[in-house]
Protein backbone atom coordinates (compact mmCIF):
# COMPACT_ATOMS: atom_id res chain seq x y z
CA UNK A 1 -19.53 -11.53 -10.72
CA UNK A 2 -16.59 -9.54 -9.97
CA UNK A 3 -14.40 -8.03 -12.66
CA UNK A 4 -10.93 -9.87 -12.46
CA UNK A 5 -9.32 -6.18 -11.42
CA UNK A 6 -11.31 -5.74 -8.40
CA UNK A 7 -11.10 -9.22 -7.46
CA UNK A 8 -7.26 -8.98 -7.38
CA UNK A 9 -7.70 -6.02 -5.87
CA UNK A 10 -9.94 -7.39 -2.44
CA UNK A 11 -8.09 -10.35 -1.96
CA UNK A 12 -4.38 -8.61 -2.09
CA UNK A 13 -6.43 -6.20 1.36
CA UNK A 14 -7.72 -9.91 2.50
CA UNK A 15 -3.71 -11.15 2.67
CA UNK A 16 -2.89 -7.97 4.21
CA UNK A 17 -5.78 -8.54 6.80
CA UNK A 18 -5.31 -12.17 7.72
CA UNK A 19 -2.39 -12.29 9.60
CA UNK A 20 -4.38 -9.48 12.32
CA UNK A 21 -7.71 -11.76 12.22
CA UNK A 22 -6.45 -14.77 12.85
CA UNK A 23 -5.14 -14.54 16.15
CA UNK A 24 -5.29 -17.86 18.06
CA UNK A 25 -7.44 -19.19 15.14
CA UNK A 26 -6.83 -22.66 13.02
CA UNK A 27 -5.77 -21.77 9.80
CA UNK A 28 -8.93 -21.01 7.57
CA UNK A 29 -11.35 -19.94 10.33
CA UNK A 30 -11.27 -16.34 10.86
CA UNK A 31 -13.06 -14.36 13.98
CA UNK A 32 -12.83 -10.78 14.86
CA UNK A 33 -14.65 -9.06 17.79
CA UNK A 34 -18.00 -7.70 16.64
CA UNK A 35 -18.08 -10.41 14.04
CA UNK A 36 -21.61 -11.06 12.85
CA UNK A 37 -22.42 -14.77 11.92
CA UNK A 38 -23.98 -15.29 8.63
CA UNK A 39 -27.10 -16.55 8.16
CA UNK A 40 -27.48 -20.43 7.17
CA UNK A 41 -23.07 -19.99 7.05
CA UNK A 42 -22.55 -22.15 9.95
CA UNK A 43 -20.12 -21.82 12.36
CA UNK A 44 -17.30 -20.99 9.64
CA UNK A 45 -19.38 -17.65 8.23
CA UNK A 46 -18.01 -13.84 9.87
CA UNK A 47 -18.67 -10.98 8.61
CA UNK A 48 -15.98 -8.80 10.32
CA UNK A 49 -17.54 -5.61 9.90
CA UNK A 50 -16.88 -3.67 12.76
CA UNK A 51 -13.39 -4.13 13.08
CA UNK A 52 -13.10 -4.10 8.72
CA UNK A 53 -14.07 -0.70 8.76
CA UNK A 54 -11.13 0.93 10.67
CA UNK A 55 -8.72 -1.55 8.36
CA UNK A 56 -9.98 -0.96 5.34
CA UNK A 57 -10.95 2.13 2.86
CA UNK A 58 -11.81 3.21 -1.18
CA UNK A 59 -11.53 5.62 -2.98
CA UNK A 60 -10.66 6.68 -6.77
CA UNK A 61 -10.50 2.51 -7.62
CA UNK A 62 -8.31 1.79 -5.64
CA UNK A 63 -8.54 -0.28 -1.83
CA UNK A 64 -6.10 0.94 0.67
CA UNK A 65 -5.80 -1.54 3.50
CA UNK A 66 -3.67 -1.53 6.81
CA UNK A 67 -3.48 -4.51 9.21
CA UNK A 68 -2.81 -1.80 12.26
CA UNK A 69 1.37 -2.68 12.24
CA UNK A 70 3.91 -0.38 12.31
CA UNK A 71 7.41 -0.84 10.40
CA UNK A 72 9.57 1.66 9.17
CA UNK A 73 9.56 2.86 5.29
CA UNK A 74 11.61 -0.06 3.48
CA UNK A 75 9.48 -3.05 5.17
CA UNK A 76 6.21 -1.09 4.73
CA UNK A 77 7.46 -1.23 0.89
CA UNK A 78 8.08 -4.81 1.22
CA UNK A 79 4.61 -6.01 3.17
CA UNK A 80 2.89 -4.04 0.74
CA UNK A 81 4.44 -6.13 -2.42
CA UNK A 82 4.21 -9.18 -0.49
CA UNK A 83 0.16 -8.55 -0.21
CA UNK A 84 0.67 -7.55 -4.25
CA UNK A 85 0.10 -4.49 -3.87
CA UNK A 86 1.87 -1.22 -2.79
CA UNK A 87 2.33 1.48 -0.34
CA UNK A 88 -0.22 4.04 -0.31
CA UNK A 89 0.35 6.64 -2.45
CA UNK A 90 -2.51 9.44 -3.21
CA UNK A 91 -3.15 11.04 -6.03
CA UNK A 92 -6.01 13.22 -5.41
CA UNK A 93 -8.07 14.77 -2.34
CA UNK A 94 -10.81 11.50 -2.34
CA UNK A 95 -7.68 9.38 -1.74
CA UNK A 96 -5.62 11.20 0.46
CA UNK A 97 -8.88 11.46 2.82
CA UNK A 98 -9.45 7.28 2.20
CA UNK A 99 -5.90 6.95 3.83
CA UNK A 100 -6.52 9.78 6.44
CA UNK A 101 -9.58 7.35 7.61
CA UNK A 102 -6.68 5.01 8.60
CA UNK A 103 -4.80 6.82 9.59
CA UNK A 104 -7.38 8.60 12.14
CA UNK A 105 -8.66 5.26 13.05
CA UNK A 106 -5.34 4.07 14.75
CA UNK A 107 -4.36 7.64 15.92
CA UNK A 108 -0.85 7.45 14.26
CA UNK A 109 1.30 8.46 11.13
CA UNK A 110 1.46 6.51 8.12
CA UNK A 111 4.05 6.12 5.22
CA UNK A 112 3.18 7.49 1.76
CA UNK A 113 4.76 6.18 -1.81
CA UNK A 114 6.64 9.25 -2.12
CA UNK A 115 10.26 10.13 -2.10
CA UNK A 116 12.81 12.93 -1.98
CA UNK A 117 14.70 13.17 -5.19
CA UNK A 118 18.35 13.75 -6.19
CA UNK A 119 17.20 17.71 -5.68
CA UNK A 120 17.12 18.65 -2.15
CA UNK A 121 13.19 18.83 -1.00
CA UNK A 122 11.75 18.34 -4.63
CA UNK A 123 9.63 14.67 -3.79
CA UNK A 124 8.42 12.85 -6.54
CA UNK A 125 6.73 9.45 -6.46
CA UNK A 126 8.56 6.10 -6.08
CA UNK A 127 8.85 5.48 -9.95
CA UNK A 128 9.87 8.76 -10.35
CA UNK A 129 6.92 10.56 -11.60
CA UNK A 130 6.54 14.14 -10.25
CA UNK A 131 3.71 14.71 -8.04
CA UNK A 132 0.44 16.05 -9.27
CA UNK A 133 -0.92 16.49 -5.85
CA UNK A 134 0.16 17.08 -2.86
CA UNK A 135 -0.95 18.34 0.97
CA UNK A 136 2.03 19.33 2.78
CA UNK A 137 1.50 20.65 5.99
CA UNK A 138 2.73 24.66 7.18
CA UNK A 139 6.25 24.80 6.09
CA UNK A 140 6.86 21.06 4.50
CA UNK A 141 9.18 20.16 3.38
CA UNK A 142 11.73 21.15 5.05
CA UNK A 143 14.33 18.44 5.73
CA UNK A 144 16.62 19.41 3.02
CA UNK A 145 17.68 16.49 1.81
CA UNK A 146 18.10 14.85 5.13
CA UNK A 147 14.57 13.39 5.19
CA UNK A 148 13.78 11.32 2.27
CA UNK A 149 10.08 9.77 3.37
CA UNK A 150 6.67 11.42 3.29
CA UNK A 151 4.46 10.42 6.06
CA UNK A 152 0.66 11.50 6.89
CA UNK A 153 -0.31 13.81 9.94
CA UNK A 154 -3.44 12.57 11.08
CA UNK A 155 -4.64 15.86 10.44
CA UNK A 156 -4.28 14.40 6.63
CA UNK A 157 -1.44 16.73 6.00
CA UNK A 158 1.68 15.71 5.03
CA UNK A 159 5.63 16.05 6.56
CA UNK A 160 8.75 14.64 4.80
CA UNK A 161 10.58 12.17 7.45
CA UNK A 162 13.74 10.14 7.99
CA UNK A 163 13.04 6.72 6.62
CA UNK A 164 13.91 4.42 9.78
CA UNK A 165 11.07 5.99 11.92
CA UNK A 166 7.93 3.04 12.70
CA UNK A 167 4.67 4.42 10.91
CA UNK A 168 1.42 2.82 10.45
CA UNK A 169 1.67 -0.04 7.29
CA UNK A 170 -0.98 1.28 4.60
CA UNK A 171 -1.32 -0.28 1.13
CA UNK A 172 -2.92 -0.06 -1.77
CA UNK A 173 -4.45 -2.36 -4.28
């Protein structure tokens, strides 16, 4: 059995998923291409592996999950809380490399949970903790106070970014 924090954990990345693997499908039946059936499942069992394993990643306990859409900064916050969880934030080099997967996988840049502070290019994260890690990329930041997001290179490296720009949805759970 599943402890009750990793259980919350898959099925907030399962409501993230569903609305990008149900395409055309009844509610409750879910398909994807390269979907393997299930043994003795009948028609109802998939096991969407192929596709799961661009959409879905792990590292340092915790899931990070994108359904491949793009919105800009303040509805990437919102989707994420609306799948209970929250945008992607890493805290080490595992999980900024678990979000780099993604972020590689669909060839585009992705949101982090990281702001620009009342300071001018001093980021901290979204509650206000200062950041114990970071990967900036040659000469980031540099906005200077007129780019308050962080987004991921898919080089894994990071730039800070106007907030209104459409990035790749990643959450985490």
């Amino acid at each position: 059995m599943l402890p009750p924090q990793l259980f919350h954990k898959i099925l907030g990345a399962a409501f993230l998923l569903l609305p990008c693997c149900a395409h055309d499908k009844p509610a409750g039946i879910l398909s994807l291409p390269g979907s393997v059936p299930l043994p003795g499942d009948g028609i109802d069992g998939f096991i969407p592996a192929l596709q799961l394993e661009k959409m879905i990643t792990a590292s340092g306990g915790k899931i990070f999950a994108t359904n491949g859409e793009k919105a800009d900064f303040h509805t990437t916050l919102k989707k994420c809380k609306e799948a209970g969880g929250s945008i992607a934030t890493p805290s080490n080099e595992g999980e900024n490399n678990a979000i780099l997967h993604l972020v590689k996988s669909f060839n585009t840049y992705a949101y982090l949970g990281i702001r620009e502070s009342l300071t001018p290019s001093k980021f901290q994260l979204l509650n206000g903790t200062q950041l114990s890690y970071t990967n900036w990329h040659l000469n980031e930041p540099s906005g200077k106070g007129k780019e308050e997001c962080v987004e991921m290179y898919t080089d894994g490296t990071w730039n800070d970014k106007r907030c209104y720009w459409n990035r790749l949805i990643v959450c985490q759970f």
